[in-house]
Protein backbone atom coordinates (compact mmCIF):
# COMPACT_ATOMS: atom_id res chain seq x y z
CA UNK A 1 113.16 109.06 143.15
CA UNK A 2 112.84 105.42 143.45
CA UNK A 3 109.90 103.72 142.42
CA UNK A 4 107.87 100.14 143.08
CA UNK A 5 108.50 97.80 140.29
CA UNK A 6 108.21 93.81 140.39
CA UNK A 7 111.67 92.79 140.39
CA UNK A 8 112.49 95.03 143.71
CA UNK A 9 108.94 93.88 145.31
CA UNK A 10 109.98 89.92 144.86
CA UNK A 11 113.37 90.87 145.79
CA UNK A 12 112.10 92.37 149.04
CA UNK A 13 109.15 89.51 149.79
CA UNK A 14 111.84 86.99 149.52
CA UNK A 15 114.52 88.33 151.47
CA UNK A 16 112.18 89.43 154.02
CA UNK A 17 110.30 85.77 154.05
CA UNK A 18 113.93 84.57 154.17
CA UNK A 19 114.55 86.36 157.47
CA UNK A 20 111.25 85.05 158.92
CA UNK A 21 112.85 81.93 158.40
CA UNK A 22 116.15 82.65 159.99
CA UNK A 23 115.37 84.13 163.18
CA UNK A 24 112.50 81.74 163.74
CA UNK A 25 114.82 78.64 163.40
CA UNK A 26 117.28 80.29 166.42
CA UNK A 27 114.46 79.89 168.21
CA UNK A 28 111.98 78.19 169.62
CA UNK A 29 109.07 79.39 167.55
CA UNK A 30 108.66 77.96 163.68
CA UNK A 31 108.88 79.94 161.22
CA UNK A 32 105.61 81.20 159.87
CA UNK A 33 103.51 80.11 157.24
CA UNK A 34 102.17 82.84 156.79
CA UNK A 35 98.55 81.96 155.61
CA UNK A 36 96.34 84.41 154.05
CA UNK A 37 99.15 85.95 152.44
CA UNK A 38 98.48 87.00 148.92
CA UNK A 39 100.74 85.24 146.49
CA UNK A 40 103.87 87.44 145.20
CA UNK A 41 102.69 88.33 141.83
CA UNK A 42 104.61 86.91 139.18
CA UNK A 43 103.62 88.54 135.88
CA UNK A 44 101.54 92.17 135.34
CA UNK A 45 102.55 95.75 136.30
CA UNK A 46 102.71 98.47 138.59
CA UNK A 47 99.86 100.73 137.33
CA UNK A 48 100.86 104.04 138.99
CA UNK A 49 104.20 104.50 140.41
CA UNK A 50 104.69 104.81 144.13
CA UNK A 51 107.47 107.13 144.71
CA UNK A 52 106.33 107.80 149.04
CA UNK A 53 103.71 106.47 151.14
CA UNK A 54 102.80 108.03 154.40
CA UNK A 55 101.22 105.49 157.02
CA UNK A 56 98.93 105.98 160.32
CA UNK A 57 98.13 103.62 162.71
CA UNK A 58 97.99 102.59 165.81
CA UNK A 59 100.32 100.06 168.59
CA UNK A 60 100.70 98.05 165.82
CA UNK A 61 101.99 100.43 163.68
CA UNK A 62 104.16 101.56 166.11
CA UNK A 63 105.70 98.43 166.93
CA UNK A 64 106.31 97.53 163.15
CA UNK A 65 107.89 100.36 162.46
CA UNK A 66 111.17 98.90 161.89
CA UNK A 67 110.20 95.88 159.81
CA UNK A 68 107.76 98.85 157.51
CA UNK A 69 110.92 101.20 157.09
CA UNK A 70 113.20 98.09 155.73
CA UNK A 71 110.48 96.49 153.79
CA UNK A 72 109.84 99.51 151.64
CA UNK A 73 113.64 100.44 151.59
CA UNK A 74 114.19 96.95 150.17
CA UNK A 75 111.32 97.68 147.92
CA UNK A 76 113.00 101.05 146.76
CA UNK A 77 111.00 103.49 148.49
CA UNK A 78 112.83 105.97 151.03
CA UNK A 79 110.82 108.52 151.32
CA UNK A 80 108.08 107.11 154.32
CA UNK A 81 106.42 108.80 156.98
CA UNK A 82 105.01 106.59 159.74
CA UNK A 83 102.89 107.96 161.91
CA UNK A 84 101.99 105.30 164.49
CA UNK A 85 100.64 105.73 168.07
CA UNK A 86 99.84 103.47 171.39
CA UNK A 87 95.89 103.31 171.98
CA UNK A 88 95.35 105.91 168.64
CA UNK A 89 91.44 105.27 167.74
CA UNK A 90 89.64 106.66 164.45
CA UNK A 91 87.61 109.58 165.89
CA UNK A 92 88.74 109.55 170.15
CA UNK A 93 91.51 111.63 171.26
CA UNK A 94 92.50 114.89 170.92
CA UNK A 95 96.11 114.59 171.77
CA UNK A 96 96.49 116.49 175.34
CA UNK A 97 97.97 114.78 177.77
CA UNK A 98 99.06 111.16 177.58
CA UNK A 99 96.16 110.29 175.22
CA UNK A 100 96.87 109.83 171.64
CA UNK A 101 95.45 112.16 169.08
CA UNK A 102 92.98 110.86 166.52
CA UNK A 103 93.59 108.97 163.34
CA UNK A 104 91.32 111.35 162.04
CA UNK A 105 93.08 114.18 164.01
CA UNK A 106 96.43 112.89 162.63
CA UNK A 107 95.73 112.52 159.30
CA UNK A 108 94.19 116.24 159.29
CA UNK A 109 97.67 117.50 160.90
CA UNK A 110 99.62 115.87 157.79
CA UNK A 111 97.21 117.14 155.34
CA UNK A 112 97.60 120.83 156.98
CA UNK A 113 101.46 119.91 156.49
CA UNK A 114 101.06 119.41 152.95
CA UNK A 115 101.33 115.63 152.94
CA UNK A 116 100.92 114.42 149.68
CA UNK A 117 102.13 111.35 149.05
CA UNK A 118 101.78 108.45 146.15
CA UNK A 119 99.80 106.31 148.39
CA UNK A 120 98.29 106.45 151.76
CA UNK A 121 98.56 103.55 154.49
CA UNK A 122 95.86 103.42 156.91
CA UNK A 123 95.94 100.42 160.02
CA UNK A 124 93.21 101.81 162.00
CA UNK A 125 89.94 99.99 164.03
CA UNK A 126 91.92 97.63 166.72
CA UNK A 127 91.28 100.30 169.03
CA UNK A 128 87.28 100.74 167.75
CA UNK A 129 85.88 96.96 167.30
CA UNK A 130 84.08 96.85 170.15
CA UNK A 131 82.84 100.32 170.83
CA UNK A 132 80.31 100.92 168.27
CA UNK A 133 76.84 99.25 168.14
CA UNK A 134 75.84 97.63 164.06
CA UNK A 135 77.62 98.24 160.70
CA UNK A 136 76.34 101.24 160.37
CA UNK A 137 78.26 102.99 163.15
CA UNK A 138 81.24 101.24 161.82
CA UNK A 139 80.94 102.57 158.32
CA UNK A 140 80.62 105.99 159.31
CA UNK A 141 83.61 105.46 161.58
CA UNK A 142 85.78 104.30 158.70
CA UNK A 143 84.16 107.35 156.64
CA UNK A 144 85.30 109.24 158.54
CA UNK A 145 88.77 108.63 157.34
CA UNK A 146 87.91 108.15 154.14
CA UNK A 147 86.43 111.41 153.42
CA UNK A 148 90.00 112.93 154.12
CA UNK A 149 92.01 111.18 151.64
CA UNK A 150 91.86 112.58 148.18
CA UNK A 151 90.01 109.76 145.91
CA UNK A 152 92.75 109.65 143.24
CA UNK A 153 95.32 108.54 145.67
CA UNK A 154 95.90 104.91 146.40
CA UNK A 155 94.92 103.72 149.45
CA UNK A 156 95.99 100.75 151.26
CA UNK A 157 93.92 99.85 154.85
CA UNK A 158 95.31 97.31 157.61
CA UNK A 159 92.18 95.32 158.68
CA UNK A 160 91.77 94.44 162.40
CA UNK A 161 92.12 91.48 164.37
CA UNK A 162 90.65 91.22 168.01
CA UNK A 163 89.80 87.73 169.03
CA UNK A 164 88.48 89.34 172.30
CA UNK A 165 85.49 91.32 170.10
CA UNK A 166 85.69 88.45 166.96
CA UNK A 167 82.30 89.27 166.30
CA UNK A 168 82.34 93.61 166.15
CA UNK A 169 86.07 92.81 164.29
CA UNK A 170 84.75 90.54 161.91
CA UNK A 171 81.40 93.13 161.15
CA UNK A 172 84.32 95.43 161.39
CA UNK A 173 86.45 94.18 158.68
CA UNK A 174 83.59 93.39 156.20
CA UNK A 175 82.31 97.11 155.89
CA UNK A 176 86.20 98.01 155.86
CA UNK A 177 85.81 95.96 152.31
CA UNK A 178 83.11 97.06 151.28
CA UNK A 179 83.82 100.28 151.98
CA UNK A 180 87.23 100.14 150.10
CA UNK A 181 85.32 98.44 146.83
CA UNK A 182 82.71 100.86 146.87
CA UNK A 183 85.51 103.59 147.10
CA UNK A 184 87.94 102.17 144.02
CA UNK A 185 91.53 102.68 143.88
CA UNK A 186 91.94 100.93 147.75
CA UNK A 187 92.94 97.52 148.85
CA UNK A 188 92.69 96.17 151.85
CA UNK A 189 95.99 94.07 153.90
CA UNK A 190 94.38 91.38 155.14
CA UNK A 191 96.09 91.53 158.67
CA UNK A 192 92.81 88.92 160.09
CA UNK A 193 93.72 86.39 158.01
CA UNK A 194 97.28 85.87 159.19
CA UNK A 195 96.49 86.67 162.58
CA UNK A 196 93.60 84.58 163.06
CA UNK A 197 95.15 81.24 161.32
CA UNK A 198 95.12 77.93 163.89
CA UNK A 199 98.91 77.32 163.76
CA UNK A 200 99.61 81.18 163.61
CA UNK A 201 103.38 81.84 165.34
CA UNK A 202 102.59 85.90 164.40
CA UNK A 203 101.71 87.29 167.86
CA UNK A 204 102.90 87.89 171.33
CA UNK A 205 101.64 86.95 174.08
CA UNK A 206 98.83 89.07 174.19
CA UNK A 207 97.13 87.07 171.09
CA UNK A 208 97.27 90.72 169.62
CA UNK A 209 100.59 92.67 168.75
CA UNK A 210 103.09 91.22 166.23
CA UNK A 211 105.99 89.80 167.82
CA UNK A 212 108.74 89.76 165.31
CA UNK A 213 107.43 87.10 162.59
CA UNK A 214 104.26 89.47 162.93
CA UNK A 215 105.76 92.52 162.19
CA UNK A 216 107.80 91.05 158.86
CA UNK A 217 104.59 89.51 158.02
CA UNK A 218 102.20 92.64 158.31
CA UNK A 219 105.16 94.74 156.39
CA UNK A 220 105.02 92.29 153.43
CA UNK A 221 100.97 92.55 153.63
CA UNK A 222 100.99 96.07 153.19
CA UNK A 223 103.78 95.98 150.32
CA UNK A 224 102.02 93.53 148.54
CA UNK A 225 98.70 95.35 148.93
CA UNK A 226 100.59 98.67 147.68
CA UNK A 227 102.05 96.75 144.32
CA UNK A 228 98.69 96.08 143.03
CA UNK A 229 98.51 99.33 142.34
């Protein structure tokens, strides 16, 4: 089974930066600078292999699926399981009807399945900032997940970006960190920081899904977060 290595991860960054490049120039959009993007690492190496990844998230998720499946195929990693979903929150929703089930629901399902991949990939909390009243509340809600997902296990975590809650995203985000740090063996994608840049050309409309750019740009986050591993 194929593994993460350096060569294949600057191999993917560049041809995936290269096709940010492309299709923004046929249009009318530039092509993204990408800020807060860590730097492709040029020296070191992969600590653990990553031979699968299973990711959950939300809309975002969802609509990046595409750009996540090539990204990690380009990085030499076929064997992904995406599990993204409109609306999905951390704790709300059971599923029934047209509401979405849980993150936590969801990753209990593909535990009960016998999930058990290298790394885990969790882009969870657009759907929460907002909704919860101090840091506390927040770091029980992120908990929540956390408490699932054996320790040993790399574990990569999409942080938010809601300019319409800035303040509950950016309390958010910090106890996401500190969360992760306190945890060990986690990293966190820094999704705000490209989001949130002034001359950002990452988002639709909305100011909150990726558009295209967006959705090379998150895939690349999450690989790069994954190869420090």
């Amino acid at each position: 089974m194929n593994t993460f290595d350096r060569r294949t991860f600057l191999a993917a960054g560049a041809a995936l930066l290269a096709a940010c490049s492309s299709s923004s120039a046929s249009g009318d959009n530039p092509a993204p600078r990408i800020p807060g993007m860590p730097d492709l690492p040029t020296g070191g190496s992969v600590r653990a292999a990553i031979t699968s990844v299973v990711m959950v998230g939300d809309s975002i998720t969802e609509g990046s699926q595409e750009a996540l499946l090539a990204t990690f195929e380009s990085a030499g990693v076929d064997d992904v399981r995406i599990e993204g979903k409109t609306s999905r929150r951390i704790e709300v929703g059971n599923g029934k009807g047209s509401a979405p089930l849980s993150g936590v629901g969801t990753v209990y399902t593909l535990l009960s399945e016998g999930a058990d991949p290298s790394a885990w990939v969790i882009a969870l909390g657009t759907n929460d900032v907002g909704g919860y009243a101090d840091a506390t509340a927040y770091g029980a809600l992120i908990d929540s997940i956390l408490d699932m997902l054996p320790a040993a296990k790399p574990l990569v975590w999409v942080n938010t970006y809601r300019d319409d809650h800035l303040d509950d995203t950016l309390v958010f985000n910090t106890v996401l960190a500190e969360r992760l740090d306190a945890r060990g063996n986690a990293a966190v994608a820094d999704w705000f920081a490209v989001a949130s840049a002034p001359d950002q050309s990452v988002l639709r409309s909305d100011n909150l899904h990726p558009n295209e750019n967006g959705q090379n740009a998150l895939a690349l986050l999450v690989l790069a977060a994954l190869q420090q591993f």
